[in-house]
PDB file of N, CA and C in Angstrom:
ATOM      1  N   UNK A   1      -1.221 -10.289 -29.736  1.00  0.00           N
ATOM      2  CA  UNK A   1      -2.293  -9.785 -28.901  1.00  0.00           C
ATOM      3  C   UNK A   1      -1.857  -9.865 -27.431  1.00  0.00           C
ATOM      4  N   UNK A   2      -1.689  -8.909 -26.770  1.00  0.00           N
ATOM      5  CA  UNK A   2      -1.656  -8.657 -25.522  1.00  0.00           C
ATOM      6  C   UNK A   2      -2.692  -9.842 -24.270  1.00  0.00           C
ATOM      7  N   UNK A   3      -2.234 -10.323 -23.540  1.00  0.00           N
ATOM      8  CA  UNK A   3      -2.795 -10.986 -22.761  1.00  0.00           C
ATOM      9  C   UNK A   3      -3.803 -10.223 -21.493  1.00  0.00           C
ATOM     10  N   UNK A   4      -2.650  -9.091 -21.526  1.00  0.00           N
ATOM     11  CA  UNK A   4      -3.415  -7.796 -20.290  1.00  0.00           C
ATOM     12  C   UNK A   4      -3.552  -6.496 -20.923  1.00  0.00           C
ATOM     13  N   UNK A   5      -4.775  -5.571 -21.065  1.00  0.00           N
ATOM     14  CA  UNK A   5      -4.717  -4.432 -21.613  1.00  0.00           C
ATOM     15  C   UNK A   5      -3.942  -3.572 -20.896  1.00  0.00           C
ATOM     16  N   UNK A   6      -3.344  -2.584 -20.810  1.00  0.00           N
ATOM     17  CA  UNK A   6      -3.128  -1.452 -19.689  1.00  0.00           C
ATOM     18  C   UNK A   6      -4.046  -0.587 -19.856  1.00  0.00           C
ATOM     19  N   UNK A   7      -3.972  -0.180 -18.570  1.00  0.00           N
ATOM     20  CA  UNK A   7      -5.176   0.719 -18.341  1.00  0.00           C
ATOM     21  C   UNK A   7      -4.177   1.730 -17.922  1.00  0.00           C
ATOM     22  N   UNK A   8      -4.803   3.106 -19.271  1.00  0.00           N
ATOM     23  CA  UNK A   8      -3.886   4.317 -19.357  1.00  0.00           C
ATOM     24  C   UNK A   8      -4.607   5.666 -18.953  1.00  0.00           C
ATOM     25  N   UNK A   9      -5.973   5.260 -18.538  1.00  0.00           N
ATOM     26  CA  UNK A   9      -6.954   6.510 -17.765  1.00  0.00           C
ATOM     27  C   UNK A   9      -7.175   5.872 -16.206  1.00  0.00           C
ATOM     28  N   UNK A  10      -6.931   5.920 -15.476  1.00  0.00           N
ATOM     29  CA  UNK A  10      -7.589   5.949 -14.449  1.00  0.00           C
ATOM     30  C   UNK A  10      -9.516   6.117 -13.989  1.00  0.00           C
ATOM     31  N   UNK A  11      -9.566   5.603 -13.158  1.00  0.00           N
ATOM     32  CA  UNK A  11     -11.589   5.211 -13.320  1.00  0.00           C
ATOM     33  C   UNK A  11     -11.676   6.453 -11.936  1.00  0.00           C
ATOM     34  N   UNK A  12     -12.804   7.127 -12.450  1.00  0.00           N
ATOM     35  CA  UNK A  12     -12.900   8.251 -11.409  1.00  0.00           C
ATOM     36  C   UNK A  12     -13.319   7.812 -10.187  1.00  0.00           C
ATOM     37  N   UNK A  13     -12.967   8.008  -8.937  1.00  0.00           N
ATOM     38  CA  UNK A  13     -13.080   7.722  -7.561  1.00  0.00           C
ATOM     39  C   UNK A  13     -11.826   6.725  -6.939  1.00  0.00           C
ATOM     40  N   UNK A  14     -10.977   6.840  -7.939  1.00  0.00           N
ATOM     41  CA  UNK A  14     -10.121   5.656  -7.547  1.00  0.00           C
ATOM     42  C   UNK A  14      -8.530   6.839  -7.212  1.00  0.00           C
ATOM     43  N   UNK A  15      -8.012   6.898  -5.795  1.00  0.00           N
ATOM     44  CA  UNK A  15      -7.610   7.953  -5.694  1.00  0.00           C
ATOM     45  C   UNK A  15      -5.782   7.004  -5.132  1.00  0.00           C
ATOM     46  N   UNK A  16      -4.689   7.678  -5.526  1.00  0.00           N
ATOM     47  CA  UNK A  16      -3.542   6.927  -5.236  1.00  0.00           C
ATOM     48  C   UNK A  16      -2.822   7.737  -4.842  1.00  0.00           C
ATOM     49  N   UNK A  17      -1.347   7.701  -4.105  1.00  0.00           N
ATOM     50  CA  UNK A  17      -0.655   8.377  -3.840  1.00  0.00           C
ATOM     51  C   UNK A  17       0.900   8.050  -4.627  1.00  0.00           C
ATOM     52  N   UNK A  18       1.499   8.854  -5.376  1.00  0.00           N
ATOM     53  CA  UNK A  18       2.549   8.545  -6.222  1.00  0.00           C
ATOM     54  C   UNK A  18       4.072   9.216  -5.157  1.00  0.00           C
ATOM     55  N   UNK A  19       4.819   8.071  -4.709  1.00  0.00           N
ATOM     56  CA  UNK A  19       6.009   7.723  -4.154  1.00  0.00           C
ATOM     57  C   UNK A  19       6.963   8.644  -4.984  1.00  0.00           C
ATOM     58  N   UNK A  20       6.948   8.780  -6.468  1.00  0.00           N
ATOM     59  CA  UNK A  20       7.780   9.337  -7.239  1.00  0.00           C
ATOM     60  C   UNK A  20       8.048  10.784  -7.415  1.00  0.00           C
ATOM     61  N   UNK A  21       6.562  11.228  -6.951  1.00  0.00           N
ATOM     62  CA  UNK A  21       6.251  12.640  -7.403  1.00  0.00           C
ATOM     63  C   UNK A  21       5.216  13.176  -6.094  1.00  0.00           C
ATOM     64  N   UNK A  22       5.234  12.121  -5.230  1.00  0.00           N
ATOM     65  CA  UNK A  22       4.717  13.026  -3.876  1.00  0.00           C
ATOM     66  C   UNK A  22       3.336  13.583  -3.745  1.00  0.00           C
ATOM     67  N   UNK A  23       2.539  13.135  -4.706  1.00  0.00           N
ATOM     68  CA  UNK A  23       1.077  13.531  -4.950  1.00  0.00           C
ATOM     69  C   UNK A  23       0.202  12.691  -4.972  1.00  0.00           C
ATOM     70  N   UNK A  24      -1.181  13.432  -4.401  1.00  0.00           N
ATOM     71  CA  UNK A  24      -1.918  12.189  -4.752  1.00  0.00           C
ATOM     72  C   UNK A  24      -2.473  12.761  -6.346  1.00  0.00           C
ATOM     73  N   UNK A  25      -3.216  10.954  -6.773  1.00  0.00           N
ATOM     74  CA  UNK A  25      -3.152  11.231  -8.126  1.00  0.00           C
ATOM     75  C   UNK A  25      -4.950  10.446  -8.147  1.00  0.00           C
ATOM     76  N   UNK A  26      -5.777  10.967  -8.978  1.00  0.00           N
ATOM     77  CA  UNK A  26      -7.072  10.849  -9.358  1.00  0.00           C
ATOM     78  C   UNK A  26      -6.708   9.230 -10.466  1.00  0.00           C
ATOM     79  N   UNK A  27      -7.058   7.907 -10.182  1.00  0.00           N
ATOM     80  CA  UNK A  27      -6.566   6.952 -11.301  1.00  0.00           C
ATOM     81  C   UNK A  27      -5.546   6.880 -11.500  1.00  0.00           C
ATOM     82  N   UNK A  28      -4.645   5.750 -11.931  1.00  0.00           N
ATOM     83  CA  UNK A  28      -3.396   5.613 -11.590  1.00  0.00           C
ATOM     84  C   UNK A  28      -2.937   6.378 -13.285  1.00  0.00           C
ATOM     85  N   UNK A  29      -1.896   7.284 -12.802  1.00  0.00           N
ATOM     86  CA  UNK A  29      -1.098   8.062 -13.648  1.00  0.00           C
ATOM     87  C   UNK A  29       0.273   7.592 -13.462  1.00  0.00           C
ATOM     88  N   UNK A  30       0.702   7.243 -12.887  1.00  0.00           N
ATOM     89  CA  UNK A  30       2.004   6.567 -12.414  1.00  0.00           C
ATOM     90  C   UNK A  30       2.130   4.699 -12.645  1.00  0.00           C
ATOM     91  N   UNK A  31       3.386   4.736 -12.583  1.00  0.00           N
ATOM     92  CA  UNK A  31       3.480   3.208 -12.643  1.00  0.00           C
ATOM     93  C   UNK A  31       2.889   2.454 -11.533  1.00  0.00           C
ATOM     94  N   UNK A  32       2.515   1.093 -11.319  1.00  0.00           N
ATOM     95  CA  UNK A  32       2.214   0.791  -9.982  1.00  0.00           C
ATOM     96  C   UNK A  32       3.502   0.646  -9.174  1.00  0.00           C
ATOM     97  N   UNK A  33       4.948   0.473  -9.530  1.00  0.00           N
ATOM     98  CA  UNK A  33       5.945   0.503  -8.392  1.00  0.00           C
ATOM     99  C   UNK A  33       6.290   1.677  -7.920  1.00  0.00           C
ATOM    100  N   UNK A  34       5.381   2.538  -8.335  1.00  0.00           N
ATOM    101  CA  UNK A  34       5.252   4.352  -7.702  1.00  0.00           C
ATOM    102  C   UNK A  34       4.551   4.802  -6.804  1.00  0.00           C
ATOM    103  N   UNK A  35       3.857   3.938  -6.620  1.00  0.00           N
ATOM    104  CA  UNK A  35       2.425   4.553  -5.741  1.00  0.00           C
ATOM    105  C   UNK A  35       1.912   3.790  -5.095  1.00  0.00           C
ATOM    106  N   UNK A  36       0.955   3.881  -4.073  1.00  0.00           N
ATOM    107  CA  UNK A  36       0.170   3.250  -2.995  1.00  0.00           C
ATOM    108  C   UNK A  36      -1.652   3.082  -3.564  1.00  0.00           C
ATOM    109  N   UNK A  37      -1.677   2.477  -3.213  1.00  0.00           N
ATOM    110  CA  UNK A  37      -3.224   2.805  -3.509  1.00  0.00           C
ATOM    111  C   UNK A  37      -3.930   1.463  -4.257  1.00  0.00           C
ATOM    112  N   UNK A  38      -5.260   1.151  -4.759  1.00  0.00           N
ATOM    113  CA  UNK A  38      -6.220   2.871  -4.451  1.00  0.00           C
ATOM    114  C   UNK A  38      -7.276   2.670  -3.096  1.00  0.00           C
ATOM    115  N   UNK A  39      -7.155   4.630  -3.020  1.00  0.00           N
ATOM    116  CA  UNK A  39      -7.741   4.739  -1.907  1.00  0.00           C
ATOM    117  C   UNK A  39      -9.012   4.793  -2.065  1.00  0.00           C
ATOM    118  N   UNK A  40     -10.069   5.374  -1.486  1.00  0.00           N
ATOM    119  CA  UNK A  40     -11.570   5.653  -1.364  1.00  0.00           C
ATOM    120  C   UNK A  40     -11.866   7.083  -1.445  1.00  0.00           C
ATOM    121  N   UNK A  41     -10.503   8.222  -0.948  1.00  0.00           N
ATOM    122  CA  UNK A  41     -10.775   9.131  -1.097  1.00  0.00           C
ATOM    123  C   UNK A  41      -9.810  10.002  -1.297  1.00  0.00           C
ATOM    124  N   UNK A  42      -9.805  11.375  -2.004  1.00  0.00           N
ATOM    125  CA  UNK A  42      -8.533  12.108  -1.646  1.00  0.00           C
ATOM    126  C   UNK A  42      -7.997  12.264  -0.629  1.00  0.00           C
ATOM    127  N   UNK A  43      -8.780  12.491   0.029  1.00  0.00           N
ATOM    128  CA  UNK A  43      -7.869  12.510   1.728  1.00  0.00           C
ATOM    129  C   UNK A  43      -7.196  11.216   2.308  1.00  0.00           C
ATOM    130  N   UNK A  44      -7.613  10.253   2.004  1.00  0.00           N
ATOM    131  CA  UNK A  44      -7.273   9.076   2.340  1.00  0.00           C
ATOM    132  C   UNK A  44      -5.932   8.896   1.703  1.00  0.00           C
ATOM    133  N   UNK A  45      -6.036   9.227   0.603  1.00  0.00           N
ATOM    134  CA  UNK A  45      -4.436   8.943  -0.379  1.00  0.00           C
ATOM    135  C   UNK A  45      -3.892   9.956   0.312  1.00  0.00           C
ATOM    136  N   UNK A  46      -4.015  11.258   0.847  1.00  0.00           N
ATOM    137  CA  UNK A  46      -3.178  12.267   0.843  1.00  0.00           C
ATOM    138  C   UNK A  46      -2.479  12.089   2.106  1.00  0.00           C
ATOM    139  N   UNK A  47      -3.062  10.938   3.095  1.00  0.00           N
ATOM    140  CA  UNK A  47      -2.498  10.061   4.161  1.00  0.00           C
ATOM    141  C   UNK A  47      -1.769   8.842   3.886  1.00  0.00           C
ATOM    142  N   UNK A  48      -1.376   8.663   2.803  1.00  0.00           N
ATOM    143  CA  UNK A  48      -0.672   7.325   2.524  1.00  0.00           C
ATOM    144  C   UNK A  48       0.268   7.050   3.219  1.00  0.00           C
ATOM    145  N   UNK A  49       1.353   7.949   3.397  1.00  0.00           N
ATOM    146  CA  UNK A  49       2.369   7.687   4.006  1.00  0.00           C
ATOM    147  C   UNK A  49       2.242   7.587   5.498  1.00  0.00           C
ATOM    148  N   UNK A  50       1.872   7.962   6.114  1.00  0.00           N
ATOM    149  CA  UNK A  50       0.982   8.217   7.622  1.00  0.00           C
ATOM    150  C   UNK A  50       0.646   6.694   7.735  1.00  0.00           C
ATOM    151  N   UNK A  51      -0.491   6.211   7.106  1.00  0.00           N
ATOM    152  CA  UNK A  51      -0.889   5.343   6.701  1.00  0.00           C
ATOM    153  C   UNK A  51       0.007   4.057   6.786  1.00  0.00           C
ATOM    154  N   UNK A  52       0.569   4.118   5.664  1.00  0.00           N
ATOM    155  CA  UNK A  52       1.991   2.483   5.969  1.00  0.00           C
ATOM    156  C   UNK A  52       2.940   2.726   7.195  1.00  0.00           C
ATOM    157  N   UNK A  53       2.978   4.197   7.836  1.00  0.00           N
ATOM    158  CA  UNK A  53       3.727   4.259   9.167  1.00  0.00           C
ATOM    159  C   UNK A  53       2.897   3.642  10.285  1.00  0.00           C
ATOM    160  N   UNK A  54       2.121   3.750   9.904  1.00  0.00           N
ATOM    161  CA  UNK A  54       1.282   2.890  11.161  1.00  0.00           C
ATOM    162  C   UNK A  54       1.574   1.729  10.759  1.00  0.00           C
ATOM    163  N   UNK A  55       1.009   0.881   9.941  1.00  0.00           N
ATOM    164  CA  UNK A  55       1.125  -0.540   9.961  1.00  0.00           C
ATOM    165  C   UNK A  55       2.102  -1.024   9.893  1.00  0.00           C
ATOM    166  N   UNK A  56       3.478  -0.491   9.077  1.00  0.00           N
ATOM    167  CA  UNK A  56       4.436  -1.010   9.692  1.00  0.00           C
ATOM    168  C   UNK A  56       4.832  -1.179  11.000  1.00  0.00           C
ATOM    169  N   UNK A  57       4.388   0.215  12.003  1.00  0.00           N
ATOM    170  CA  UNK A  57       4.761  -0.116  13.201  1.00  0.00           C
ATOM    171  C   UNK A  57       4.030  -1.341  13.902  1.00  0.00           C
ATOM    172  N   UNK A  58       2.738  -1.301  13.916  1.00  0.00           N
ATOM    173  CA  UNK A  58       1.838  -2.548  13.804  1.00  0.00           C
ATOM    174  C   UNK A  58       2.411  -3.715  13.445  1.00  0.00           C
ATOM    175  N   UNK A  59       2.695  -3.947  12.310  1.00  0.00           N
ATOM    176  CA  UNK A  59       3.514  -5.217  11.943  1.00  0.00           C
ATOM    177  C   UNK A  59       5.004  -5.159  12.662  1.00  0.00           C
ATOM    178  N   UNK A  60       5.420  -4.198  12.949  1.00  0.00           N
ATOM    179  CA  UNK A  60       6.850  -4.586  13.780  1.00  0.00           C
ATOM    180  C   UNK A  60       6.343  -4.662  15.255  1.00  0.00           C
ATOM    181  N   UNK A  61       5.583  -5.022  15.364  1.00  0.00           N
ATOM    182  CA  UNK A  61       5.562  -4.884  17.089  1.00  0.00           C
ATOM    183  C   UNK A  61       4.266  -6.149  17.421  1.00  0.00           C
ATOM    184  N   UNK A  62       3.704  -6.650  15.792  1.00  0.00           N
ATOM    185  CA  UNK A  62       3.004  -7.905  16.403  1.00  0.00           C
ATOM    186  C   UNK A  62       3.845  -9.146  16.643  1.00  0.00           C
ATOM    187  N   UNK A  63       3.448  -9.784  17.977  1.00  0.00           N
ATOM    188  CA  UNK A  63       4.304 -10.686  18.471  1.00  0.00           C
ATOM    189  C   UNK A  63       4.132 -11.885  17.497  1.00  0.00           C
ATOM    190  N   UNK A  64       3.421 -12.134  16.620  1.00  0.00           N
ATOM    191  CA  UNK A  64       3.588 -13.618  15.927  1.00  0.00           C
ATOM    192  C   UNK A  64       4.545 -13.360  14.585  1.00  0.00           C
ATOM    193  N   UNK A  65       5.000 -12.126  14.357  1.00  0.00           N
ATOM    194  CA  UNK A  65       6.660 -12.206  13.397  1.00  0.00           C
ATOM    195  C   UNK A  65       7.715 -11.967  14.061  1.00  0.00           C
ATOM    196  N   UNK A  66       7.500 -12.289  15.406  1.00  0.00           N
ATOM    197  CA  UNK A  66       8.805 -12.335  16.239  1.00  0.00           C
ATOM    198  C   UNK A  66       8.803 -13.513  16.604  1.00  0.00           C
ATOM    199  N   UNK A  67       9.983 -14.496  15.137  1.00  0.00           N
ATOM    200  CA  UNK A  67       9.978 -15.942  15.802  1.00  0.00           C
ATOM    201  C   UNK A  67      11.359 -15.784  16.980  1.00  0.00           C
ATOM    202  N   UNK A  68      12.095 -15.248  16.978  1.00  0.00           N
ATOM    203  CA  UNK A  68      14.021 -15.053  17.861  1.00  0.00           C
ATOM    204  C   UNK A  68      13.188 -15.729  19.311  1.00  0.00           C
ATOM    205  N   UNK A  69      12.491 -14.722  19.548  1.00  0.00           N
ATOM    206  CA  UNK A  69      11.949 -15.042  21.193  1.00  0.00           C
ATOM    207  C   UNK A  69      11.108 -16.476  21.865  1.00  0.00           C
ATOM    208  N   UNK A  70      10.713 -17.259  20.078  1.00  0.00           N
ATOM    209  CA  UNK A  70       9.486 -18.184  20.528  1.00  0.00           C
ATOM    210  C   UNK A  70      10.568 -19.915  20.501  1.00  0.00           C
ATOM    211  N   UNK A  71      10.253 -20.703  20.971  1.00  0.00           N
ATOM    212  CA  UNK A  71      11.057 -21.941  21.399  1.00  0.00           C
ATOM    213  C   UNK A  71      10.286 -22.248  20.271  1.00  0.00           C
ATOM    214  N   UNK A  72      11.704 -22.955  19.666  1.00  0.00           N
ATOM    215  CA  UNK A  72      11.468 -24.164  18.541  1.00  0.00           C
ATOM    216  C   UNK A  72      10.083 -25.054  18.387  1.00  0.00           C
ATOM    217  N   UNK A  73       9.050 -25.243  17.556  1.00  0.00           N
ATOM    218  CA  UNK A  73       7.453 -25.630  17.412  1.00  0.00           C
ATOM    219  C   UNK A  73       6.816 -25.120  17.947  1.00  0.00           C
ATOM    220  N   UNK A  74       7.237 -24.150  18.467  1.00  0.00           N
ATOM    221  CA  UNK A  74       6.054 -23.208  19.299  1.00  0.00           C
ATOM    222  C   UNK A  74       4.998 -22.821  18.361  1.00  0.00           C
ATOM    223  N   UNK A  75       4.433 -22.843  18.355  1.00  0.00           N
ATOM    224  CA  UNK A  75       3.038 -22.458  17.377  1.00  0.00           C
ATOM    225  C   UNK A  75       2.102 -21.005  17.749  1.00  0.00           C
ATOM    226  N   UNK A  76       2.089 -20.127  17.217  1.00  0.00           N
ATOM    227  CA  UNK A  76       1.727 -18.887  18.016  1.00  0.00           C
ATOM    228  C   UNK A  76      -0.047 -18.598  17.795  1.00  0.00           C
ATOM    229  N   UNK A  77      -0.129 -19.729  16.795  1.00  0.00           N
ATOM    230  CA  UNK A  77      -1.717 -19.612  16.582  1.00  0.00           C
ATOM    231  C   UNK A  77      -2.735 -20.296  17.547  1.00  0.00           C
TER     232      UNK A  77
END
């Protein structure tokens, strides 16, 4: 007996964007190491990539994962 079912339909409103095949997808149809998600809306998935370009830049440019610059115990919190 399986410990986890898979879930092989997707639940309607649950919207993803698939890395593999460049689409967004209604419920996950793809593996999860394929895709982003889930979003809230089609449009929202159909911005995925847009989407992690921002926050990566966000995360590369917040100063508390830049330890190089901070003196040894510096504490940034």
């Amino acid at each position: 007996m399986a410990l986890f079912k898979k879930r092989t339909v997707g639940k309607p409103g649950e919207w993803y964007y698939c890395l593999e095949h460049k689409k967004v997808e209604e419920g996950p149809e793809c593996p999860a190491k394929n895709r982003f998600g889930p979003y809230a809306s089609r449009e929202e998935a159909a911005h995925a990539m847009e989407i992690a370009r921002e926050r990566n830049l966000e995360w590369e440019n917040d100063p508390r994962w830049h330890d190089a610059n901070r003196p040894a115990g510096d504490d940034p919190a």
